[in-house]
N, C-alpha and C. Protein backbone atom coordinates (compact mmCIF):
# COMPACT_ATOMS: atom_id res chain seq x y z
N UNK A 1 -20.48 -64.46 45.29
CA UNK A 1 -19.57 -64.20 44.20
C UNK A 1 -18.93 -65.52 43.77
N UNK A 2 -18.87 -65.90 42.38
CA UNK A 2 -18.33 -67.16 41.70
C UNK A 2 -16.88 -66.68 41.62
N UNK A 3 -15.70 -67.59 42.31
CA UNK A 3 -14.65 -66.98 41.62
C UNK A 3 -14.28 -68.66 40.71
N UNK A 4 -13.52 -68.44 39.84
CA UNK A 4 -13.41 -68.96 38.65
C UNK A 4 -11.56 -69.46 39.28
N UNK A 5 -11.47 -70.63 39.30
CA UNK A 5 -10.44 -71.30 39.85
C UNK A 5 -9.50 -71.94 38.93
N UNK A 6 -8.05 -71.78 38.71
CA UNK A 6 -7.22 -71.78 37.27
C UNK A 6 -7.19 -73.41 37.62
N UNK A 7 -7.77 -74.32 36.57
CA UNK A 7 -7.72 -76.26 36.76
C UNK A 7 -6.18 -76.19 36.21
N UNK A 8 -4.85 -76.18 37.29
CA UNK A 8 -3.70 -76.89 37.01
C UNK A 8 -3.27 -78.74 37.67
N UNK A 9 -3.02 -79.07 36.69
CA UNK A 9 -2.37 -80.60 36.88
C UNK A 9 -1.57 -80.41 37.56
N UNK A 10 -1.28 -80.96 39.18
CA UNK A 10 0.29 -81.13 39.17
C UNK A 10 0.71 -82.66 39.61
N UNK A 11 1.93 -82.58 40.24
CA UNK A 11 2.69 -83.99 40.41
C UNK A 11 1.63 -85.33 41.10
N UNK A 12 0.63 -84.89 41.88
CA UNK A 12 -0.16 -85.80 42.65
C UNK A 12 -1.03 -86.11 41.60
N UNK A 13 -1.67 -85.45 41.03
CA UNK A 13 -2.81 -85.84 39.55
C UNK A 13 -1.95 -86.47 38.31
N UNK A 14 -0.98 -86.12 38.63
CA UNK A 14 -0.33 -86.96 37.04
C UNK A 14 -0.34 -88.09 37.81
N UNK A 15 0.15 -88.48 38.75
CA UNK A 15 0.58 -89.82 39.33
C UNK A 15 -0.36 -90.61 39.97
N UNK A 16 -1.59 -89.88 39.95
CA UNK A 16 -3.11 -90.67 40.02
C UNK A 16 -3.73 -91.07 38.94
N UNK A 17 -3.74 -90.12 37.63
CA UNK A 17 -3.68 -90.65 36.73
C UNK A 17 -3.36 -91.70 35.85
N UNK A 18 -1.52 -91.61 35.70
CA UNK A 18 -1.02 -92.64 35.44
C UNK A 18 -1.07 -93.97 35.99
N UNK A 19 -1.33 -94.01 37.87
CA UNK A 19 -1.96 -95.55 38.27
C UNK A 19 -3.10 -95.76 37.89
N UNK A 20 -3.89 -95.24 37.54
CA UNK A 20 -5.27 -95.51 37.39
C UNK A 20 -4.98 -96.27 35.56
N UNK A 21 -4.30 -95.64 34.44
CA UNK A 21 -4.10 -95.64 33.52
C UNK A 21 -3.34 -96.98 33.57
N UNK A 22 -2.55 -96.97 34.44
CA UNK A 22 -1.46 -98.58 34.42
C UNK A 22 -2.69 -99.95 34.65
N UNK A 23 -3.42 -99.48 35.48
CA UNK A 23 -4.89 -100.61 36.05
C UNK A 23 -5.36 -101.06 34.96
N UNK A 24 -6.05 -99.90 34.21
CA UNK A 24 -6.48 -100.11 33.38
C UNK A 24 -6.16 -101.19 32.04
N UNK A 25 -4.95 -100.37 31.58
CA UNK A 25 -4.24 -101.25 30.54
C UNK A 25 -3.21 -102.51 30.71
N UNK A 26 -2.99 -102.28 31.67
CA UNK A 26 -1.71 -103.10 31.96
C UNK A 26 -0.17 -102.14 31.79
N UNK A 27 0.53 -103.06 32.63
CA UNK A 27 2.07 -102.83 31.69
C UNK A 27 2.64 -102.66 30.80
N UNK A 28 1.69 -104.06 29.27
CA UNK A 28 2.08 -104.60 28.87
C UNK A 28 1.92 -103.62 27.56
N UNK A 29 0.58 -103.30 27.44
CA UNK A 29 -0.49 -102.35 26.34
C UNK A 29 -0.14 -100.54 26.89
N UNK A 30 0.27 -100.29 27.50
CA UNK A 30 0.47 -98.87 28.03
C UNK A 30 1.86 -98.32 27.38
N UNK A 31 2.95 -99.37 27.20
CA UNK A 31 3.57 -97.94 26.71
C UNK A 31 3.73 -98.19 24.98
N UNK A 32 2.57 -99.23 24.60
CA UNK A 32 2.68 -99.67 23.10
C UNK A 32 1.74 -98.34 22.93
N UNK A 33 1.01 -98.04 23.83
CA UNK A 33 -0.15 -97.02 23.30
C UNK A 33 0.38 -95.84 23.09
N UNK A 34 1.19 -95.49 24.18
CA UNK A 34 1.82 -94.36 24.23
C UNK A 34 2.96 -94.14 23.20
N UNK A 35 3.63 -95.31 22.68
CA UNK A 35 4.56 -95.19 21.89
C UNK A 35 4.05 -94.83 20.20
N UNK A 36 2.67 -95.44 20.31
CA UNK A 36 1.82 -94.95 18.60
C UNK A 36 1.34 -93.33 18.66
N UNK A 37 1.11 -93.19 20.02
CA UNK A 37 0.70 -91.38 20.20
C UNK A 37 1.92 -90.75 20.17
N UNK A 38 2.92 -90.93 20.33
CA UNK A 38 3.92 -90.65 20.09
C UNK A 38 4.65 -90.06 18.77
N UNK A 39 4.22 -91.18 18.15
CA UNK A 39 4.64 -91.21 16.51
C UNK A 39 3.45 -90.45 16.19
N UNK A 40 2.25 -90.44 16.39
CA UNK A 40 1.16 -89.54 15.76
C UNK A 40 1.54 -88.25 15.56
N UNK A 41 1.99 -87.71 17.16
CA UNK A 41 2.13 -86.52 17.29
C UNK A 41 3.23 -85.89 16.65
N UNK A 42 4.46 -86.78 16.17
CA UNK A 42 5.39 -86.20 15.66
C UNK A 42 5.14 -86.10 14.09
N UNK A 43 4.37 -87.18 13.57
CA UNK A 43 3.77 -87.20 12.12
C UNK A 43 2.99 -85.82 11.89
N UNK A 44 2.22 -85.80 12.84
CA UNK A 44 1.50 -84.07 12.82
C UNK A 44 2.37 -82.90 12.48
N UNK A 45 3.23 -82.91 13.87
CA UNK A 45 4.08 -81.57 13.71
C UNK A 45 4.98 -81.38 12.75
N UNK A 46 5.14 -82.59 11.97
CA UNK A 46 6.26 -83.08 10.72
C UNK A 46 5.14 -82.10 9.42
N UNK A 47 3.89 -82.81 9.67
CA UNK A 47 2.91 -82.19 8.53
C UNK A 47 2.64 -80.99 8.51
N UNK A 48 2.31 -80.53 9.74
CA UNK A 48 2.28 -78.67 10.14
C UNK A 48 3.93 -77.97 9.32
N UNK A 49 4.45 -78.31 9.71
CA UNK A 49 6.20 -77.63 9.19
C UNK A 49 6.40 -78.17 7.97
N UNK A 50 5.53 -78.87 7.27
CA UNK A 50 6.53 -79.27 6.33
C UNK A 50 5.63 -78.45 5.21
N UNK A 51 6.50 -77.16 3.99
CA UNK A 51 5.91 -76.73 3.15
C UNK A 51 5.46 -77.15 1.93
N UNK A 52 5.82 -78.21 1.42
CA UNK A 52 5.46 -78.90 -0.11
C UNK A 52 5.56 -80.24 -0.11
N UNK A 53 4.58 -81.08 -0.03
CA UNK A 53 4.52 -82.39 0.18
C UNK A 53 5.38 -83.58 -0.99
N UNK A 54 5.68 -82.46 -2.05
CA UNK A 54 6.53 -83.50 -3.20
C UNK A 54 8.07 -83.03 -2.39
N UNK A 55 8.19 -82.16 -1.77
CA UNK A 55 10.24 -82.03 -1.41
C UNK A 55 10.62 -83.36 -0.76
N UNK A 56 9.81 -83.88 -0.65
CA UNK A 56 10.27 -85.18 0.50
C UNK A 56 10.70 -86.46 -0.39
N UNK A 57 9.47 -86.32 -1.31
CA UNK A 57 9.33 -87.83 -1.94
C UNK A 57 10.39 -87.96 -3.56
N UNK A 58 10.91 -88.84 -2.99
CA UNK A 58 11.55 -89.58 -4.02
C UNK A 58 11.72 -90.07 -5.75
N UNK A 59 11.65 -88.67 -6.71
CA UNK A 59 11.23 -89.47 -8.17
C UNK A 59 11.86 -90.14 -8.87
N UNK A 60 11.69 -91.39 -9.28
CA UNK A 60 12.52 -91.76 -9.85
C UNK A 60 12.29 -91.99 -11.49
N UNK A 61 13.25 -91.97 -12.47
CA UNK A 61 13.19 -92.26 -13.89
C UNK A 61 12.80 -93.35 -14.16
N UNK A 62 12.77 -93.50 -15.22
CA UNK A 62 12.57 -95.50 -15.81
C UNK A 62 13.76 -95.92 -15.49
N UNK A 63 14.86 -95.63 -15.75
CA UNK A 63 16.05 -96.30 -15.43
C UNK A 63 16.37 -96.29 -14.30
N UNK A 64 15.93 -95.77 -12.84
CA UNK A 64 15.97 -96.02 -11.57
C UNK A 64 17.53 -94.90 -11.42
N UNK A 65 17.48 -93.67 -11.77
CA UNK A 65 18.21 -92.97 -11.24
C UNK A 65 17.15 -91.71 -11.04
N UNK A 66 17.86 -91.25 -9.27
CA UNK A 66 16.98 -90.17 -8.84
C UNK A 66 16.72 -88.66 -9.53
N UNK A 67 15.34 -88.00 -9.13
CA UNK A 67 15.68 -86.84 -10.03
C UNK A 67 16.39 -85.97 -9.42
N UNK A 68 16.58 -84.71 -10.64
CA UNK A 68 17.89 -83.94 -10.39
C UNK A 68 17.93 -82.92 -8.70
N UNK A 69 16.61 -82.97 -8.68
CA UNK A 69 16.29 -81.95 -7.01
C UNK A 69 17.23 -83.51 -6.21
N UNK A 70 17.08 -84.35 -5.89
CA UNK A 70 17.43 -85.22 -5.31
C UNK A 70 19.24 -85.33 -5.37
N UNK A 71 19.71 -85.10 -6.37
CA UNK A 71 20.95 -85.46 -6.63
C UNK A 71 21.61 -84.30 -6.06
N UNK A 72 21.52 -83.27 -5.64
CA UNK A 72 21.35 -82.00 -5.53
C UNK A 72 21.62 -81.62 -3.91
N UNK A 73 21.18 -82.68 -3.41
CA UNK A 73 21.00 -82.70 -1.82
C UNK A 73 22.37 -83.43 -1.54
């Protein structure tokens, strides 16, 4: 009989991981990497939630005053 075994991570595999991951990159490059996945992931979940891609952005007139949705806020 195959039984089918649940693959959980815990505290000993993260922390084999992460030395193996520190070897690899260094000190120096590891948490620059982690700090751009970082920002990825929050750019994502920003894009998932966000409903209308013009509410964000900024219009402005010829004369450099904002439009009226903007003034509004």
């Amino acid at each position: 009989m195959i039984r089918i075994i649940p693959m959980m991570i815990g505290t000993t595999e993260l922390l084999l991981i992460a030395g193996i991951a520190l070897l690899l990159f260094g000190g120096k490059k590891l948490p620059e990497m982690m700090r751009g996945l970082g920002k990825g992931v929050k750019e994502f979940k920003e894009g998932m939630n966000e409903k209308n891609p013009t509410e964000k952005e900024t219009v402005t007139k010829e004369n450099g005053e904002e439009s009226d949705e903007e003034n509004k806020k």
